[in-house]
PDB file of N, CA and C in Angstrom:
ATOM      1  N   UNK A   1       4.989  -2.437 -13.729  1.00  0.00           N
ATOM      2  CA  UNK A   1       3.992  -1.746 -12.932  1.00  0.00           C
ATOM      3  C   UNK A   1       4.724  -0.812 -11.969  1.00  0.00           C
ATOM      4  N   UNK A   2       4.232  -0.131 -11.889  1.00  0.00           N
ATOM      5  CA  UNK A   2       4.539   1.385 -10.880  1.00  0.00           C
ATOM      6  C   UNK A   2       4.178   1.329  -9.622  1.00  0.00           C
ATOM      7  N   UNK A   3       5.013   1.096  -8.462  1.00  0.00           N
ATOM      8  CA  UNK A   3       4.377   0.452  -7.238  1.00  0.00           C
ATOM      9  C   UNK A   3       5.234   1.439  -6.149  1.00  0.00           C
ATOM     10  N   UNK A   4       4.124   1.718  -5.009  1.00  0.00           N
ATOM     11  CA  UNK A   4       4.769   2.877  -4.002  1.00  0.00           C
ATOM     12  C   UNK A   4       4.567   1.897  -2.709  1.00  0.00           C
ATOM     13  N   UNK A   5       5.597   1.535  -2.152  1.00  0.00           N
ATOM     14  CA  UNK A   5       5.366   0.876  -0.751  1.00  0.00           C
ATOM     15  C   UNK A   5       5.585   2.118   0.619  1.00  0.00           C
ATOM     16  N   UNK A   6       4.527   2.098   1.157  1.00  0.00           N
ATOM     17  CA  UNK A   6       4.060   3.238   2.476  1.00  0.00           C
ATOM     18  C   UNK A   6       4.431   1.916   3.709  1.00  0.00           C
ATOM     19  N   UNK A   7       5.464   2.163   4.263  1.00  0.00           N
ATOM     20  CA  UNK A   7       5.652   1.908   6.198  1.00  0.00           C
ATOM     21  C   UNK A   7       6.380   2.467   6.623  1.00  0.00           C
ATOM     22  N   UNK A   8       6.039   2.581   7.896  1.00  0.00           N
ATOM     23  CA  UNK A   8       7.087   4.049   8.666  1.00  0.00           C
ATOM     24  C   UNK A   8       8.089   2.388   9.493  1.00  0.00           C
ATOM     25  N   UNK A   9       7.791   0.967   8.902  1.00  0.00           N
ATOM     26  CA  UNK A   9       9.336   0.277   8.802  1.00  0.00           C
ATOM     27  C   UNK A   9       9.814   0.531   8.081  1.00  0.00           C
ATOM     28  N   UNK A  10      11.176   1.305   8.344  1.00  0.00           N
ATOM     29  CA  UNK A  10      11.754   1.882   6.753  1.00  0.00           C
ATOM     30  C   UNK A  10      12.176   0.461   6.067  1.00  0.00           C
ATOM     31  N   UNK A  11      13.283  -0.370   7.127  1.00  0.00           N
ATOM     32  CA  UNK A  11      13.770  -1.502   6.557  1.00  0.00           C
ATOM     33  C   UNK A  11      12.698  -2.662   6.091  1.00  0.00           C
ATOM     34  N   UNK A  12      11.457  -2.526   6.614  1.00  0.00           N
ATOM     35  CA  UNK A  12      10.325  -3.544   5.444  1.00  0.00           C
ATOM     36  C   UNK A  12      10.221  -2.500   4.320  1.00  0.00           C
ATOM     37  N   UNK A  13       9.333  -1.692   4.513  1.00  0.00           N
ATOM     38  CA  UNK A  13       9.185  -0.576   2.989  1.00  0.00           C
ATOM     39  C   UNK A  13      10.682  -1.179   1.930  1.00  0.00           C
ATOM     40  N   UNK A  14      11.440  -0.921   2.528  1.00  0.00           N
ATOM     41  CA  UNK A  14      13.229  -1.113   1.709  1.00  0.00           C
ATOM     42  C   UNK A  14      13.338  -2.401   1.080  1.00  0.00           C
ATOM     43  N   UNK A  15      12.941  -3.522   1.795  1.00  0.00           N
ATOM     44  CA  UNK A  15      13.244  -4.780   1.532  1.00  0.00           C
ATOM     45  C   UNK A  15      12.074  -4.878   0.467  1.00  0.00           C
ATOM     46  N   UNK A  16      10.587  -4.340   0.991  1.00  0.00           N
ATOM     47  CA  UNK A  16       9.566  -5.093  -0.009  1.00  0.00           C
ATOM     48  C   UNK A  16      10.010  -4.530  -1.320  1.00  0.00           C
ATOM     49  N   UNK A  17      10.336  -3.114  -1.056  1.00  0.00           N
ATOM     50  CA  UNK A  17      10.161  -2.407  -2.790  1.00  0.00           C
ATOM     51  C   UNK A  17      11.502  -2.793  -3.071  1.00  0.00           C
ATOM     52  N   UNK A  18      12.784  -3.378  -2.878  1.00  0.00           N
ATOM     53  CA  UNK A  18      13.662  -4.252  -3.187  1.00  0.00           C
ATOM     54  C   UNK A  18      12.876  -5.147  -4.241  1.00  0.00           C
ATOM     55  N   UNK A  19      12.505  -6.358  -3.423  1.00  0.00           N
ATOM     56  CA  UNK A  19      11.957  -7.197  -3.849  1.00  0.00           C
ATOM     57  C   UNK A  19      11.239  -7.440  -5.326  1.00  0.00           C
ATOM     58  N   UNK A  20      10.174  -6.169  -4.924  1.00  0.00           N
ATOM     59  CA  UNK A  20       9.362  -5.727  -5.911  1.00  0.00           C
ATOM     60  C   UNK A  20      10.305  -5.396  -7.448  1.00  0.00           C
ATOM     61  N   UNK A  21      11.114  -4.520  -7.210  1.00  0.00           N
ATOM     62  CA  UNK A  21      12.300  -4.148  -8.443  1.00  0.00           C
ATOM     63  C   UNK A  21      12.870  -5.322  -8.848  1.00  0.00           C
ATOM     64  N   UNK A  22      13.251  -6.612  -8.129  1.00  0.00           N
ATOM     65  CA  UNK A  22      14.024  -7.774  -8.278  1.00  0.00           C
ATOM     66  C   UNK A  22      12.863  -8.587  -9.640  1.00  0.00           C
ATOM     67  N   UNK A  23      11.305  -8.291  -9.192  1.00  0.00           N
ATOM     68  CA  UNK A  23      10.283  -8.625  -9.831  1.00  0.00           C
ATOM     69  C   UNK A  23      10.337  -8.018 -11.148  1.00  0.00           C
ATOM     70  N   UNK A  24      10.761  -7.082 -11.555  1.00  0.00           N
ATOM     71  CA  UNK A  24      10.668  -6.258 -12.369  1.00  0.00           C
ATOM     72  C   UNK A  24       9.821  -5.185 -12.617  1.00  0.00           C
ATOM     73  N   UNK A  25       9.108  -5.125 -11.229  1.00  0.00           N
ATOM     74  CA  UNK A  25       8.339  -3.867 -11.048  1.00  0.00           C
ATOM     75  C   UNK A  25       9.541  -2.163 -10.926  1.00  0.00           C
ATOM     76  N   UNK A  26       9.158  -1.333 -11.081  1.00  0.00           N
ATOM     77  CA  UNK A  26       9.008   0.076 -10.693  1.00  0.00           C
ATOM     78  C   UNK A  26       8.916   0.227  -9.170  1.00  0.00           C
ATOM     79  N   UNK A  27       9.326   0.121  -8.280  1.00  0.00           N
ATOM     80  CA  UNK A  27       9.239   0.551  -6.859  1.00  0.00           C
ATOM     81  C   UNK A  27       9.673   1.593  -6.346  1.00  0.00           C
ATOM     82  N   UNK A  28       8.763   1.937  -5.425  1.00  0.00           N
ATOM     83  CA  UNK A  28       9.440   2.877  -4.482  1.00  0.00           C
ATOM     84  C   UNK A  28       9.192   3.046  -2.975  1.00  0.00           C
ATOM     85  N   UNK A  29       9.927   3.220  -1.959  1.00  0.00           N
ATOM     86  CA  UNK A  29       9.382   3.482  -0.316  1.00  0.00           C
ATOM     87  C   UNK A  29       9.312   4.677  -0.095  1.00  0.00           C
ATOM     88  N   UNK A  30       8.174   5.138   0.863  1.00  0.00           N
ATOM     89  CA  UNK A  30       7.842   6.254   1.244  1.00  0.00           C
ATOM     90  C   UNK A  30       7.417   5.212   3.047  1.00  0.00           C
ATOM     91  N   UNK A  31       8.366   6.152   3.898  1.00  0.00           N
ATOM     92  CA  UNK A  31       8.432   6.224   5.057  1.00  0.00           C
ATOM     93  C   UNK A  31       6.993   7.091   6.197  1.00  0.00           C
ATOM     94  N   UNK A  32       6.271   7.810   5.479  1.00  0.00           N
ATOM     95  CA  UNK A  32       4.980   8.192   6.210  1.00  0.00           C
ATOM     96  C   UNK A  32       3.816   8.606   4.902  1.00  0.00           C
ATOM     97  N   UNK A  33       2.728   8.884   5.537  1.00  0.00           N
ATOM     98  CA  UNK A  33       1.839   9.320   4.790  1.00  0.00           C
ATOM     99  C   UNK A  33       1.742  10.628   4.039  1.00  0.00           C
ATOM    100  N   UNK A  34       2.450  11.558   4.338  1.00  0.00           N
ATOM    101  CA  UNK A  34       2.706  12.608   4.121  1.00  0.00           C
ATOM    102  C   UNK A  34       3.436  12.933   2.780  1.00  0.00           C
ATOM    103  N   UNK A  35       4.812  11.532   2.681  1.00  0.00           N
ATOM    104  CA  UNK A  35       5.365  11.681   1.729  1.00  0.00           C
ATOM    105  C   UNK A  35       4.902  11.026   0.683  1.00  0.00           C
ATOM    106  N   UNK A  36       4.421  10.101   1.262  1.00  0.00           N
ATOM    107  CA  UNK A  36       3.176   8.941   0.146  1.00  0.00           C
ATOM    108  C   UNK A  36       2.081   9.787  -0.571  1.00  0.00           C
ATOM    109  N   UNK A  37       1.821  10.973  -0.245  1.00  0.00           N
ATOM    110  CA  UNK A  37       0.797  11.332  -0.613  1.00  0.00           C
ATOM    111  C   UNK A  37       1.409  12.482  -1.823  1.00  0.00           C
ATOM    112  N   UNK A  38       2.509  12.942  -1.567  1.00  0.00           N
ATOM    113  CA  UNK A  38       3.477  13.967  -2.253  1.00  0.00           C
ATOM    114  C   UNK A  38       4.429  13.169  -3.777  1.00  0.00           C
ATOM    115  N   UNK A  39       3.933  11.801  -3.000  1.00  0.00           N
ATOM    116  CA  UNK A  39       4.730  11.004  -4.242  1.00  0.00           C
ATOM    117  C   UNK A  39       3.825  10.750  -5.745  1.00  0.00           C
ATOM    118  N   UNK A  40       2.337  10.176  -4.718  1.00  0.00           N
ATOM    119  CA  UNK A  40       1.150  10.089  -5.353  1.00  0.00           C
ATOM    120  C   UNK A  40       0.551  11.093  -6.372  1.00  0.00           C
ATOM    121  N   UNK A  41       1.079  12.329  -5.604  1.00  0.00           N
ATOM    122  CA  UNK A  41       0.521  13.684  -6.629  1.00  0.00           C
ATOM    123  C   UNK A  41       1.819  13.851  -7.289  1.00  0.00           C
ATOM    124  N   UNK A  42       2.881  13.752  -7.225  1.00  0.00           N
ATOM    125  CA  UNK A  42       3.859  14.407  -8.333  1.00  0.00           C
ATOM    126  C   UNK A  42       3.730  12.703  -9.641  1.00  0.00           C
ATOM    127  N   UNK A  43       4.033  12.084  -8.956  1.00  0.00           N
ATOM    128  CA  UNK A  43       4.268  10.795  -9.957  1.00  0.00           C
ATOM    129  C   UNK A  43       3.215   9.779 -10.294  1.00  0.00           C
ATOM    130  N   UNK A  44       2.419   9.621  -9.183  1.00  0.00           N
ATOM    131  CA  UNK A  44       1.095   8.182  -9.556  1.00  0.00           C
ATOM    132  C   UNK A  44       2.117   7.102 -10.071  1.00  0.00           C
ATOM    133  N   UNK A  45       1.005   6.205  -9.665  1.00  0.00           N
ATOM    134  CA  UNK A  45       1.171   4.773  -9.306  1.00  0.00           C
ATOM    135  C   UNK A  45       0.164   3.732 -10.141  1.00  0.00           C
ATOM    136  N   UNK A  46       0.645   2.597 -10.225  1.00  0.00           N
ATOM    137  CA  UNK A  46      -0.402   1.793 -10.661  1.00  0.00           C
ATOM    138  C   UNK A  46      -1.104   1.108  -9.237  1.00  0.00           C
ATOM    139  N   UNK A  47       0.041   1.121  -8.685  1.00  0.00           N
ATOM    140  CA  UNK A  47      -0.703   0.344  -7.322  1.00  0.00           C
ATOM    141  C   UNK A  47       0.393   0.430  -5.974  1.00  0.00           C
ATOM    142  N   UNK A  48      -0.431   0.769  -4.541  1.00  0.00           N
ATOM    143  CA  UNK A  48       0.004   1.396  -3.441  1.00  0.00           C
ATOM    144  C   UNK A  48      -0.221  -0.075  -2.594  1.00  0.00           C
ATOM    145  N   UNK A  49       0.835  -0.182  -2.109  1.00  0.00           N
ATOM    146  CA  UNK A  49       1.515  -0.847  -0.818  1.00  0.00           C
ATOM    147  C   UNK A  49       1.638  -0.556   0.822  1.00  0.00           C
ATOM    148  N   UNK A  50       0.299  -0.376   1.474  1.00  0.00           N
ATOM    149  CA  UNK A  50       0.342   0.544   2.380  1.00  0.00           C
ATOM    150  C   UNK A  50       0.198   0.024   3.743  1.00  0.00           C
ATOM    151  N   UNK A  51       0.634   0.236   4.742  1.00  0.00           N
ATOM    152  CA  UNK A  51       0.874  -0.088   6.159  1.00  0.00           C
ATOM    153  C   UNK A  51      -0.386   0.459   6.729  1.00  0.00           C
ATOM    154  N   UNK A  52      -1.410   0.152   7.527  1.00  0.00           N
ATOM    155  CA  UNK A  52      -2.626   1.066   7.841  1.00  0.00           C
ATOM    156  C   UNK A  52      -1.819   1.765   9.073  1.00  0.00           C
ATOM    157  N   UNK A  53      -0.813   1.073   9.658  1.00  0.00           N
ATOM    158  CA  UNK A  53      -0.751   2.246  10.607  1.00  0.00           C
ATOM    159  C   UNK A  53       0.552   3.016  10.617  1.00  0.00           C
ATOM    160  N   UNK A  54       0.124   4.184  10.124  1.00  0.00           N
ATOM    161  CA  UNK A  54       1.390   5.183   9.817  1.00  0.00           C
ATOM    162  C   UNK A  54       1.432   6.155  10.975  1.00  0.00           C
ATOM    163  N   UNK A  55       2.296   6.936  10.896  1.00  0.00           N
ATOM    164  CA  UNK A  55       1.972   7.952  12.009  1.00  0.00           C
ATOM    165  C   UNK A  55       1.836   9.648  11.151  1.00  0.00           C
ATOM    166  N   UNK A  56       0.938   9.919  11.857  1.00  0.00           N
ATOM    167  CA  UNK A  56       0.042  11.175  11.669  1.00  0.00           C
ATOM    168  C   UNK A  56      -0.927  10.701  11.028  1.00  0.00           C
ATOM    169  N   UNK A  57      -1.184   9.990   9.491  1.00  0.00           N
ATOM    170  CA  UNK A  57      -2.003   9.651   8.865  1.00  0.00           C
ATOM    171  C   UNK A  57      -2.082   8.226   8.473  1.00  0.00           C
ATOM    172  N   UNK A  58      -2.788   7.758   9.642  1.00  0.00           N
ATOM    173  CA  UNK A  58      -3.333   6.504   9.144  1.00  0.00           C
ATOM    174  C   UNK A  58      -3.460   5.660   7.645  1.00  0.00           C
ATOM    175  N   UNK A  59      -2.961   4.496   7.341  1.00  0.00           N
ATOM    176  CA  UNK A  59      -3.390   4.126   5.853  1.00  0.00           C
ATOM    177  C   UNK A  59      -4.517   3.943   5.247  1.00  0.00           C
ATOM    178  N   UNK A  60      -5.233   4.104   5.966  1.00  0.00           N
ATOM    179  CA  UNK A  60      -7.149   4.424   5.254  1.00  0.00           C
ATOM    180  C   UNK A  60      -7.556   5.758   5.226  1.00  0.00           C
ATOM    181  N   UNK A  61      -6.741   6.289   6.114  1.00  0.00           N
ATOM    182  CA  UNK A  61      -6.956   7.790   6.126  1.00  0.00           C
ATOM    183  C   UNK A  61      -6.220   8.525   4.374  1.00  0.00           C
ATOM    184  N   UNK A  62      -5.086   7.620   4.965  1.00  0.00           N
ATOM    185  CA  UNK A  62      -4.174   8.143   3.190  1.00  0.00           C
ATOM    186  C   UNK A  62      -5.030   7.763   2.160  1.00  0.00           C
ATOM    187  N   UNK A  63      -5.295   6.607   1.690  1.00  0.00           N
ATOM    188  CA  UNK A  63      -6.056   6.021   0.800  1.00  0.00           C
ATOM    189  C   UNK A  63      -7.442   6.816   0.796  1.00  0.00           C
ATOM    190  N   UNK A  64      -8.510   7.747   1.450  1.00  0.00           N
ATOM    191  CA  UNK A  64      -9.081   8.020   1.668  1.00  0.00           C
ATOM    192  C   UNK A  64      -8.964   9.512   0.676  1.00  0.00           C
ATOM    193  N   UNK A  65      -7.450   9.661   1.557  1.00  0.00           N
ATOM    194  CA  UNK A  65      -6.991  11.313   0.677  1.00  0.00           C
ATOM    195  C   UNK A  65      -7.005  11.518  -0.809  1.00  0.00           C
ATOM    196  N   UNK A  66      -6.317  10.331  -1.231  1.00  0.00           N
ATOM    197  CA  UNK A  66      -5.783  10.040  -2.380  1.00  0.00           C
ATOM    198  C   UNK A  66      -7.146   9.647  -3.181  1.00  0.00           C
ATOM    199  N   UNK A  67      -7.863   8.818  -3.261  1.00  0.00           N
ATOM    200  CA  UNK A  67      -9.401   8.744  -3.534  1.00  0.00           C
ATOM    201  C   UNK A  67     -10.235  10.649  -3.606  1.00  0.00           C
ATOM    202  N   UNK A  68      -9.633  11.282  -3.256  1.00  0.00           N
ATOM    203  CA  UNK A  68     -10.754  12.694  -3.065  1.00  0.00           C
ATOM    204  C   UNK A  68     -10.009  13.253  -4.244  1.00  0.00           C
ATOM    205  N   UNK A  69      -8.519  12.971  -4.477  1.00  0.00           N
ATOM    206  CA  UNK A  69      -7.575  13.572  -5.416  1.00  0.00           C
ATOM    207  C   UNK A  69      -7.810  13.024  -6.901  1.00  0.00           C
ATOM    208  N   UNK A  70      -8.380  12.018  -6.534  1.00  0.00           N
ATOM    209  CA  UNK A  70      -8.821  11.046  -8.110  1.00  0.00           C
ATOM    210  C   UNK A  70      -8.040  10.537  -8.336  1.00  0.00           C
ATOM    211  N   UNK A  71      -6.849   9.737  -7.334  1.00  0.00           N
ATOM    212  CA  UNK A  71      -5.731   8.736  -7.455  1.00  0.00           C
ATOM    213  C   UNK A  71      -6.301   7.799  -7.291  1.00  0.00           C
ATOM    214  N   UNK A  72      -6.972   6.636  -8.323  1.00  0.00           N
ATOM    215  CA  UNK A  72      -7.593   5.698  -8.155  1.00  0.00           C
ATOM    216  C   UNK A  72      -6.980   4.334  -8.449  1.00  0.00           C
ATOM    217  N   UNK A  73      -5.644   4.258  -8.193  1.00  0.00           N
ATOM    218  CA  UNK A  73      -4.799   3.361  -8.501  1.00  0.00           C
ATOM    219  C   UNK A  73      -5.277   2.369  -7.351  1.00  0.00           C
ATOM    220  N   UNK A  74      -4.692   0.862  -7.914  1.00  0.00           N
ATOM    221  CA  UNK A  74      -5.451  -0.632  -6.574  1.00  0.00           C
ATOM    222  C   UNK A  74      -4.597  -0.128  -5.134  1.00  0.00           C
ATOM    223  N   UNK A  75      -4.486  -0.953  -4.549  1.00  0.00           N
ATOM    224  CA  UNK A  75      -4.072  -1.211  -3.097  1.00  0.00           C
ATOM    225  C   UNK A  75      -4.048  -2.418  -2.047  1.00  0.00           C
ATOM    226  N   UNK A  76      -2.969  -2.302  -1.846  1.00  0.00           N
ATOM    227  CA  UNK A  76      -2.786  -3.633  -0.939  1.00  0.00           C
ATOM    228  C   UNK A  76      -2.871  -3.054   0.291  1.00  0.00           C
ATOM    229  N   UNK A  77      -3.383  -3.065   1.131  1.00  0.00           N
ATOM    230  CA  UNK A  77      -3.248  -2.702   2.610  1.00  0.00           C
ATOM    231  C   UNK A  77      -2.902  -4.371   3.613  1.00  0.00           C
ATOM    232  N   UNK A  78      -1.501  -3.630   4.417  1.00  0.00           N
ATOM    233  CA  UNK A  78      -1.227  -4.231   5.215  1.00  0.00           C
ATOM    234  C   UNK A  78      -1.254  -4.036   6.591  1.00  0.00           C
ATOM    235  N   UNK A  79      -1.676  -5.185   7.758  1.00  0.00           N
ATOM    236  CA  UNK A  79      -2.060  -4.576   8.636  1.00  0.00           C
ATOM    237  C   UNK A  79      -1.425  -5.929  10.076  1.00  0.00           C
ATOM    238  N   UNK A  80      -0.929  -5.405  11.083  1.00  0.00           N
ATOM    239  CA  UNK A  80      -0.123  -5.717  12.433  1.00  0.00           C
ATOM    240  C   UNK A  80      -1.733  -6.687  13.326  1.00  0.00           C
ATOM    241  N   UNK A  81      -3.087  -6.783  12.473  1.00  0.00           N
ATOM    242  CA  UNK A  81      -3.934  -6.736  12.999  1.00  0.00           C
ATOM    243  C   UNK A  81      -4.310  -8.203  12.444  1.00  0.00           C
ATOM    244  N   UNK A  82      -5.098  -9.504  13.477  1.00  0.00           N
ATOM    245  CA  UNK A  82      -5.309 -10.896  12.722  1.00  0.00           C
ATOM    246  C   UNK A  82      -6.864 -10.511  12.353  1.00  0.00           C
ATOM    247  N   UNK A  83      -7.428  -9.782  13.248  1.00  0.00           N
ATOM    248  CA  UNK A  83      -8.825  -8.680  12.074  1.00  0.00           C
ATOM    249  C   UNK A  83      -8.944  -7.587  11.983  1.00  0.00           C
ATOM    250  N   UNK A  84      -9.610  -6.734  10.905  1.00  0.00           N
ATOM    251  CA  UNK A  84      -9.605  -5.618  11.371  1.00  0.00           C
ATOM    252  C   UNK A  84     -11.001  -5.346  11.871  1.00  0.00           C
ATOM    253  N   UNK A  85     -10.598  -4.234  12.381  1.00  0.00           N
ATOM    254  CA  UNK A  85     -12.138  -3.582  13.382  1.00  0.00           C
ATOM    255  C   UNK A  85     -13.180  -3.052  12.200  1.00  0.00           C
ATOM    256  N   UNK A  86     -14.307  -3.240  12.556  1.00  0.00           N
ATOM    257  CA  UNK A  86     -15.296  -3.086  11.594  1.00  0.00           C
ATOM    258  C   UNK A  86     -15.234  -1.652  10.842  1.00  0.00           C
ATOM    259  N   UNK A  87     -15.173  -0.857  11.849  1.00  0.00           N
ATOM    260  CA  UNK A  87     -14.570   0.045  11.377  1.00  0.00           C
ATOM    261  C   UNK A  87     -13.795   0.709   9.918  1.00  0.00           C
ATOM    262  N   UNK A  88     -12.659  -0.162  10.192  1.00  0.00           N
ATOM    263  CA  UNK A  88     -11.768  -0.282   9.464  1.00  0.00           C
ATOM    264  C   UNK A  88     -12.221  -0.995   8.149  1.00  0.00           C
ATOM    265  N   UNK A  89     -12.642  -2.134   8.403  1.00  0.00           N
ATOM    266  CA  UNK A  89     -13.338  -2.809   7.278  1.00  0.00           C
ATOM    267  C   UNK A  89     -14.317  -2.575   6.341  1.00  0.00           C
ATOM    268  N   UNK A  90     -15.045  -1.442   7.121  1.00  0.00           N
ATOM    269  CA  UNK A  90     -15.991  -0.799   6.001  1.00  0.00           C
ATOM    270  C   UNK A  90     -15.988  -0.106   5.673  1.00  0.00           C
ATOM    271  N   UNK A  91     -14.768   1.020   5.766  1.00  0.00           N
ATOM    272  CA  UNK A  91     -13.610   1.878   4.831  1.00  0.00           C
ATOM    273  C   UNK A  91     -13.639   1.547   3.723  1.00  0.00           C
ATOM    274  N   UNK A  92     -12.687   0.346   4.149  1.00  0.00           N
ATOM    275  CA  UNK A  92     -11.923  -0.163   3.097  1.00  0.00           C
ATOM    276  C   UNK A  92     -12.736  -0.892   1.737  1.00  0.00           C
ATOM    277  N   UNK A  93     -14.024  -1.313   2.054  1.00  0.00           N
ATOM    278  CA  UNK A  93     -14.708  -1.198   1.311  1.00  0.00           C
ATOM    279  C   UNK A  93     -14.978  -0.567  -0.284  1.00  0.00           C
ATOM    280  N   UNK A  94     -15.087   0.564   0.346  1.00  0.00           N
ATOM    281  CA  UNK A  94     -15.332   1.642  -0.958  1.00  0.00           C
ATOM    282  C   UNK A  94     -13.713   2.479  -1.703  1.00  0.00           C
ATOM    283  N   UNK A  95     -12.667   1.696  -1.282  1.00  0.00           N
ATOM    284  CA  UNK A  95     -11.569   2.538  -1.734  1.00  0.00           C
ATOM    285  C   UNK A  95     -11.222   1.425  -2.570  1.00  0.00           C
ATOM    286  N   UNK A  96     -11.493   0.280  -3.272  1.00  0.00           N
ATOM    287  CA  UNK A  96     -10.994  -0.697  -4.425  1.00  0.00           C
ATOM    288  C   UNK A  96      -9.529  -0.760  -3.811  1.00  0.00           C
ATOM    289  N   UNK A  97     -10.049  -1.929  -2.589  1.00  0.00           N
ATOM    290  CA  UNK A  97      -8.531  -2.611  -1.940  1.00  0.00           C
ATOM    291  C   UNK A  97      -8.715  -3.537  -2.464  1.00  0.00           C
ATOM    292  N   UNK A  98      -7.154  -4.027  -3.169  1.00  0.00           N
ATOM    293  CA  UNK A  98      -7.227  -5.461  -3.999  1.00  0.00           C
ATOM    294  C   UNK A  98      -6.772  -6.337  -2.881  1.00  0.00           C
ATOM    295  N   UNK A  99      -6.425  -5.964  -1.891  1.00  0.00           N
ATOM    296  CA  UNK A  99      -6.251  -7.248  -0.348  1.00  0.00           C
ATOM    297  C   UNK A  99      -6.012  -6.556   0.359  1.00  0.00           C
ATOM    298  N   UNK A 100      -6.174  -7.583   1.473  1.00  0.00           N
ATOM    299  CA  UNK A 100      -5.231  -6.750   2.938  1.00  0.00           C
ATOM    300  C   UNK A 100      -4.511  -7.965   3.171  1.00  0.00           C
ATOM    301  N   UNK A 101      -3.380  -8.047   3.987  1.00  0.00           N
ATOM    302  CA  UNK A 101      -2.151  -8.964   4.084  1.00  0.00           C
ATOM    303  C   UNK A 101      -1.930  -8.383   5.250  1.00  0.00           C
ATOM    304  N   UNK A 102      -1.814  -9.675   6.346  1.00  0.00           N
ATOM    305  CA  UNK A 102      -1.295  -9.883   7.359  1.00  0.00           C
ATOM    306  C   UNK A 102      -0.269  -9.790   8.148  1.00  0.00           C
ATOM    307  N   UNK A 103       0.557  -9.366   8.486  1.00  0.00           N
ATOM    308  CA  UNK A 103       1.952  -9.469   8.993  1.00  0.00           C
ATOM    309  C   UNK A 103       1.973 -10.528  10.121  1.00  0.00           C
ATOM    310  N   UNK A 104       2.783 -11.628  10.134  1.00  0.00           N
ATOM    311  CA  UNK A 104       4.135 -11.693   9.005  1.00  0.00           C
ATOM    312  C   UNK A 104       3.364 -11.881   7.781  1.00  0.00           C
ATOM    313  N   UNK A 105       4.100 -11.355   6.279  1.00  0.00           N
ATOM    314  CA  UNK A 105       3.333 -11.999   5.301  1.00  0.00           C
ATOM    315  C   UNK A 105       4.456 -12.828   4.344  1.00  0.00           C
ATOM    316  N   UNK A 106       4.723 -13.098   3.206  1.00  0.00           N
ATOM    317  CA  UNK A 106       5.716 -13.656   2.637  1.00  0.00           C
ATOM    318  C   UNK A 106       5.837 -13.103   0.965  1.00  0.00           C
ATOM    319  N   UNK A 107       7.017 -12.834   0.943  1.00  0.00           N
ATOM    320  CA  UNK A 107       6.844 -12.315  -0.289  1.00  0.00           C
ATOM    321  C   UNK A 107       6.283 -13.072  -1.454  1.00  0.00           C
ATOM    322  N   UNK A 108       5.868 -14.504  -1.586  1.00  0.00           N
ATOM    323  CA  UNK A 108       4.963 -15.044  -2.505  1.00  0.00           C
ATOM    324  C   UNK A 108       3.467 -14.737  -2.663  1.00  0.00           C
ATOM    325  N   UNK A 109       3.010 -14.289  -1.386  1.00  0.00           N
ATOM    326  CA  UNK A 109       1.778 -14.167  -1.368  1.00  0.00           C
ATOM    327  C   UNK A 109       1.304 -12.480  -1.474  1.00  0.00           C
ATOM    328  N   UNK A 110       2.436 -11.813  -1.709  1.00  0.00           N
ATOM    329  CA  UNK A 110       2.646 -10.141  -2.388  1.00  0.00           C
ATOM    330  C   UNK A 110       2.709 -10.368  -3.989  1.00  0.00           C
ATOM    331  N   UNK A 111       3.822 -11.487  -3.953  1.00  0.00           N
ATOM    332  CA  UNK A 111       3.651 -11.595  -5.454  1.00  0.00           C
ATOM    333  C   UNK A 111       2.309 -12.056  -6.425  1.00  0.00           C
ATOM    334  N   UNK A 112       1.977 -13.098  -5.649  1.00  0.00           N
ATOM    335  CA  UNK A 112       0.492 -13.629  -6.150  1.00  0.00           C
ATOM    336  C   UNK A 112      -0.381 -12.263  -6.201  1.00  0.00           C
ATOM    337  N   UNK A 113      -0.661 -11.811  -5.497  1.00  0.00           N
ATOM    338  CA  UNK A 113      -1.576 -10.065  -5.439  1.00  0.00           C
ATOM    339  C   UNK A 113      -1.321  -9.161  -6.881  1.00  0.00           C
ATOM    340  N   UNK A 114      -0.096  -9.404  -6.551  1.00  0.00           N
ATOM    341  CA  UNK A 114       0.755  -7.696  -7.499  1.00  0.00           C
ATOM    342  C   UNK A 114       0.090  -8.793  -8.795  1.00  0.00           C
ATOM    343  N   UNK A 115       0.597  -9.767  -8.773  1.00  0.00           N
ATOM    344  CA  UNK A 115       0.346 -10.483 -10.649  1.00  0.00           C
ATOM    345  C   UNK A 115      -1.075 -10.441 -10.708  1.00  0.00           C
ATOM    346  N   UNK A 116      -2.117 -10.643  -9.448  1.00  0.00           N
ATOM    347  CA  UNK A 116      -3.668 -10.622  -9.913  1.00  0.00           C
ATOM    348  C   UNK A 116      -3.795  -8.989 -10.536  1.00  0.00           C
ATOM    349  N   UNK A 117      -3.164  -7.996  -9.888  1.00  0.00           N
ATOM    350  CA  UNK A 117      -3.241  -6.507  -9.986  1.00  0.00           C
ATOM    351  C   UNK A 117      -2.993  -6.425 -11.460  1.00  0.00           C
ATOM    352  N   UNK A 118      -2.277  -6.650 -11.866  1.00  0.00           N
ATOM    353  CA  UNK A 118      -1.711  -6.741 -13.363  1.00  0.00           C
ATOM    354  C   UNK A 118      -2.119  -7.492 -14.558  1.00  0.00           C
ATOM    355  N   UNK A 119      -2.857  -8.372 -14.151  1.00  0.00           N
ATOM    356  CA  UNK A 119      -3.400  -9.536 -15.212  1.00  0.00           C
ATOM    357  C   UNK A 119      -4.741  -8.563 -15.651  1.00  0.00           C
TER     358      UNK A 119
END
C-alpha cells in the first residue's frame, strides 16, 4: 500500500513512515500541507496519514483540498486533542476518515488501521 505520512514533527512523520516501510508498505513524509498536497497530485496514495494540525493548512483543511481534486484515497487523522471540537468532527465526517488516533498512539494500533484499510 502507498502511504503519505503529513506532520510538521518531522522526526514522528520519519519514524512512522519508517515503520510503515519496515511493514512493507510504500511510505513517505511530507513535513506541511503544502507539500502533502504536491505529493498527492504528482503521485497519489492509497491512504494519508495526517496530523490535523499543520501549519498554514490545517489537516481537514488538506483533506478537504484533496477531496475537491478527486483524491479519494482513506485517512487516518491524527490529533494532540483527547476530543475533537464538533466542529472538527463534522468535517471529518464526509471526507471517508478510516480513524482518528490520539497522541501518544502506538504503532500497533496504526498497524491494526492500515491492515483494516487494506483488507
Amino acid at each position: 500500500m502507498r502511504i503519505l505520512v503529513v506532520d510538521d514533527n518531522r522526526l514522528l512523520a520519519t519514524i512512522l513512515a519508517d515503520h510503515l516501510i519496515s511493514r512493507g508498505h510504500e511510505a513517505v513524509a511530507a513535513f506541511d500541507g503544502h507539500l502533502a498536497e504536491i505529493f498527492c497530485d504528482r503521485d497519489g496514495y492509497d491512504l494519508l496519514v495526517i496530523d490535523m494540525v499543520l501549519p498554514e493548512i490545517d489537516g481537514v483543511d488538506l483533506l478537504e483540498r484533496l477531496r475537491r481534486k478527486h483524491h479519494h484515497c482513506r485517512a487516518i487523522v491524527i490529533t494532540g486533542f483527547s476530543e475533537l471540537h464538533e466542529r472538527e468532527a463534522e468535517r471529518l465526517k464526509h471526507l471517508d476518515v478510516a480513524a482518528v488516533l490520539e497522541k501518544p498512539f502506538s504503532f500497533s494500533e496504526v498497524d491494526a488501521i492500515v491492515e483494516g484499510v487494506a483488507a
